[in-house]
Protein backbone atom coordinates (compact mmCIF):
# COMPACT_ATOMS: atom_id res chain seq x y z
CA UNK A 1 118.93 131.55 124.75
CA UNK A 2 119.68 132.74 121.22
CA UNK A 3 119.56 128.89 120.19
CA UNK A 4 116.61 128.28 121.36
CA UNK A 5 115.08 131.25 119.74
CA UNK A 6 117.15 130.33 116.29
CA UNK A 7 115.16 126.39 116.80
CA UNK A 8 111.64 128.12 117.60
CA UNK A 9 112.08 130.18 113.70
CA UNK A 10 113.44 127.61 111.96
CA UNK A 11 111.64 124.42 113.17
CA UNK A 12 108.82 123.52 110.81
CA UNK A 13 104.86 124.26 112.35
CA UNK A 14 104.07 120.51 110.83
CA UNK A 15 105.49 118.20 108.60
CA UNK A 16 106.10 118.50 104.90
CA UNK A 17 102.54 117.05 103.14
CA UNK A 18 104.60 116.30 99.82
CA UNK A 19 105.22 113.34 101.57
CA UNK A 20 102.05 112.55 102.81
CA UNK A 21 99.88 112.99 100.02
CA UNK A 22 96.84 110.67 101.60
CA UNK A 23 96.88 113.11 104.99
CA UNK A 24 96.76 116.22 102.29
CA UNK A 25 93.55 114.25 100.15
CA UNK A 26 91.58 113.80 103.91
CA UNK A 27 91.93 116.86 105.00
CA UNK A 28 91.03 118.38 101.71
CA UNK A 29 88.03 116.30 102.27
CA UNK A 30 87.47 117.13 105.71
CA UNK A 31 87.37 120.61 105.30
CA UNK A 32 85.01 119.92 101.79
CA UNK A 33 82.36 118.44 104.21
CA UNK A 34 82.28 121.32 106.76
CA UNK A 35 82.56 124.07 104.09
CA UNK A 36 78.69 125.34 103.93
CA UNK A 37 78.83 125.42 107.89
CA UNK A 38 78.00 122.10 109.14
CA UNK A 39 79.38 118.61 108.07
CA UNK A 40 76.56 116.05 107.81
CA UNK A 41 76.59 112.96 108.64
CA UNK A 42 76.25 111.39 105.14
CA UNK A 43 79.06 113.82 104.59
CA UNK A 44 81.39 112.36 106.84
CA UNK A 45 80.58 108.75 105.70
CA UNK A 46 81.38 109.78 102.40
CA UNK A 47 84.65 110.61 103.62
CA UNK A 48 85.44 107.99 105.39
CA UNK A 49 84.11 105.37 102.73
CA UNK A 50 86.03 107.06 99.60
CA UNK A 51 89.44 107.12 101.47
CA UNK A 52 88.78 103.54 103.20
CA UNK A 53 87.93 102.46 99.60
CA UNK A 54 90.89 104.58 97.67
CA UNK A 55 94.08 104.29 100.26
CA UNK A 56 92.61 100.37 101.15
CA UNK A 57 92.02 101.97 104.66
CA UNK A 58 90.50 99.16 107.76
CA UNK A 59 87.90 101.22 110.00
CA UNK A 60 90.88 102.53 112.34
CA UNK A 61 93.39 103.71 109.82
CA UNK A 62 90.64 105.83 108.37
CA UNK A 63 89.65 107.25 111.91
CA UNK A 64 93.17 108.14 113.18
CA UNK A 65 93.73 109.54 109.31
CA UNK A 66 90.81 111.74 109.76
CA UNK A 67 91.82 112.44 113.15
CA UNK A 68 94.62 114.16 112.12
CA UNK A 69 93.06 115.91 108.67
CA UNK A 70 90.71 117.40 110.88
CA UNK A 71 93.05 118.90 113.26
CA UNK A 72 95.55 119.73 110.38
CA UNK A 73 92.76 121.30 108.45
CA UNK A 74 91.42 123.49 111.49
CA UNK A 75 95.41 124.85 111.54
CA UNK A 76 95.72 125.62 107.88
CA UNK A 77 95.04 129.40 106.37
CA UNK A 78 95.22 128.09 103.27
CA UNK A 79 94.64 125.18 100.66
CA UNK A 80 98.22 125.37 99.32
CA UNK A 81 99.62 123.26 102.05
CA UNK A 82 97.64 120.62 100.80
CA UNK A 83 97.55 120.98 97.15
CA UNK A 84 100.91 121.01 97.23
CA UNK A 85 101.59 117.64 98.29
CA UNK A 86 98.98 116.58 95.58
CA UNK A 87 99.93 118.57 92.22
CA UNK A 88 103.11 115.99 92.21
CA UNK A 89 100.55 113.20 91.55
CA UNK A 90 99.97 111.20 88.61
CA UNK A 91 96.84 113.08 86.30
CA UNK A 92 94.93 109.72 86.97
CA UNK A 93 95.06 110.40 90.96
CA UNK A 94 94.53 113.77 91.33
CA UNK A 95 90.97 112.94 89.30
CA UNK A 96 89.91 110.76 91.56
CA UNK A 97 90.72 113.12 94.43
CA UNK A 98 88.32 115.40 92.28
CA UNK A 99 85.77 112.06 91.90
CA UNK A 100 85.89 111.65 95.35
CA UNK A 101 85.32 115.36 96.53
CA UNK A 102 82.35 115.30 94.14
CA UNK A 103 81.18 112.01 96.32
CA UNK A 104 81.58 114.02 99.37
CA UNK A 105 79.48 117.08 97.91
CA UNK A 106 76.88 114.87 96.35
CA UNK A 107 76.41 112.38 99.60
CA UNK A 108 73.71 114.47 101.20
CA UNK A 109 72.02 114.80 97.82
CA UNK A 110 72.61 118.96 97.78
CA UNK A 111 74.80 121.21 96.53
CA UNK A 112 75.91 123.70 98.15
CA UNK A 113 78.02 127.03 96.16
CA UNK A 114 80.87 126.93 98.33
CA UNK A 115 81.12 122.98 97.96
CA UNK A 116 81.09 123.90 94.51
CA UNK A 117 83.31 126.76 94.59
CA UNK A 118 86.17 124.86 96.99
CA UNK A 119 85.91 121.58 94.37
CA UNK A 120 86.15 124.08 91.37
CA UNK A 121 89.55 125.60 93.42
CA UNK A 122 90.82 122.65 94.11
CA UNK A 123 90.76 121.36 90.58
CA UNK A 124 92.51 124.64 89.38
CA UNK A 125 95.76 124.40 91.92
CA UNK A 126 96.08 120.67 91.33
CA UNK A 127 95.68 120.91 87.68
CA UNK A 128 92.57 119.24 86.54
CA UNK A 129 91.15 120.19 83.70
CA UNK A 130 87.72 122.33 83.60
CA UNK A 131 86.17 119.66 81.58
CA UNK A 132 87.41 117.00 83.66
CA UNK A 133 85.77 118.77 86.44
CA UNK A 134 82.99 119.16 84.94
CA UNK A 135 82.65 115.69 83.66
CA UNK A 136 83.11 113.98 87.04
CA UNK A 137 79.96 116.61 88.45
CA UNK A 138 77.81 115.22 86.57
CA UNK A 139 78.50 111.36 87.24
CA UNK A 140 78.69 111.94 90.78
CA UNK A 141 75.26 114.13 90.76
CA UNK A 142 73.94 111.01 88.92
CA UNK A 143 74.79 108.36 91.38
């Protein structure tokens, strides 16, 4: 009995995202598209097109990938299990996962605070730069 008790505290809840950065990206995205309370459906294209596009993704990688960011996402308290796995990333990736939540913000043509708010977060723990941030906004708000 003790053993099993000992297994049930030391067993991990879910795997370790460091090495799954592309499951960490989706469900970063997932949960960017539901964050002002409903995800549209231009929303959820978005994400489906920028990590079909990014990862080289056919139609049911990306599904079963978002399959599983949604229900990881839905189990998370916080954003650090995620960013974690992505602050290990080269500068140049970890821009485009910026570039692509601005996509996902900017595919219903409105801009919500809190999609603003989560993107400006996310930037912070993963270490891109204000400017960057800032820079990427306004190309995506262009498009």
């Amino acid at each position: 009995m003790f053993d099993t008790i000992s297994r049930f505290f030391t067993q991990k809840e879910t795997p370790d995202l460091r090495h799954e950065p592309r499951l960490a990206v989706a469900a970063l995205l997932v949960h960017l598209a539901a964050v002002d309370g409903t995800t549209k459906p231009e929303e959820r294209d978005a994400v489906k097109h920028a990590l079909m596009d990014y990862y080289a993704l056919d139609e049911h990688e990306v599904e079963t990938l978002i399959d599983d960011a949604t229900r990881r996402d839905s189990e998370a308290v916080d954003f650090y299990r995620f960013t974690s796995a992505i602050t290990a990333l080269p500068e140049e990736e970890r821009i485009e996962i910026i570039r692509m939540m601005w996509q996902v913000v900017f595919a219903d043509d409105k801009n919500h605070e809190l999609e603003d708010n989560m993107v400006w977060r996310i930037a912070e723990l993963i270490g891109v730069s204000s400017r960057q941030r800032t820079i990427l906004r306004n190309q995506m708000a262009r498009t």
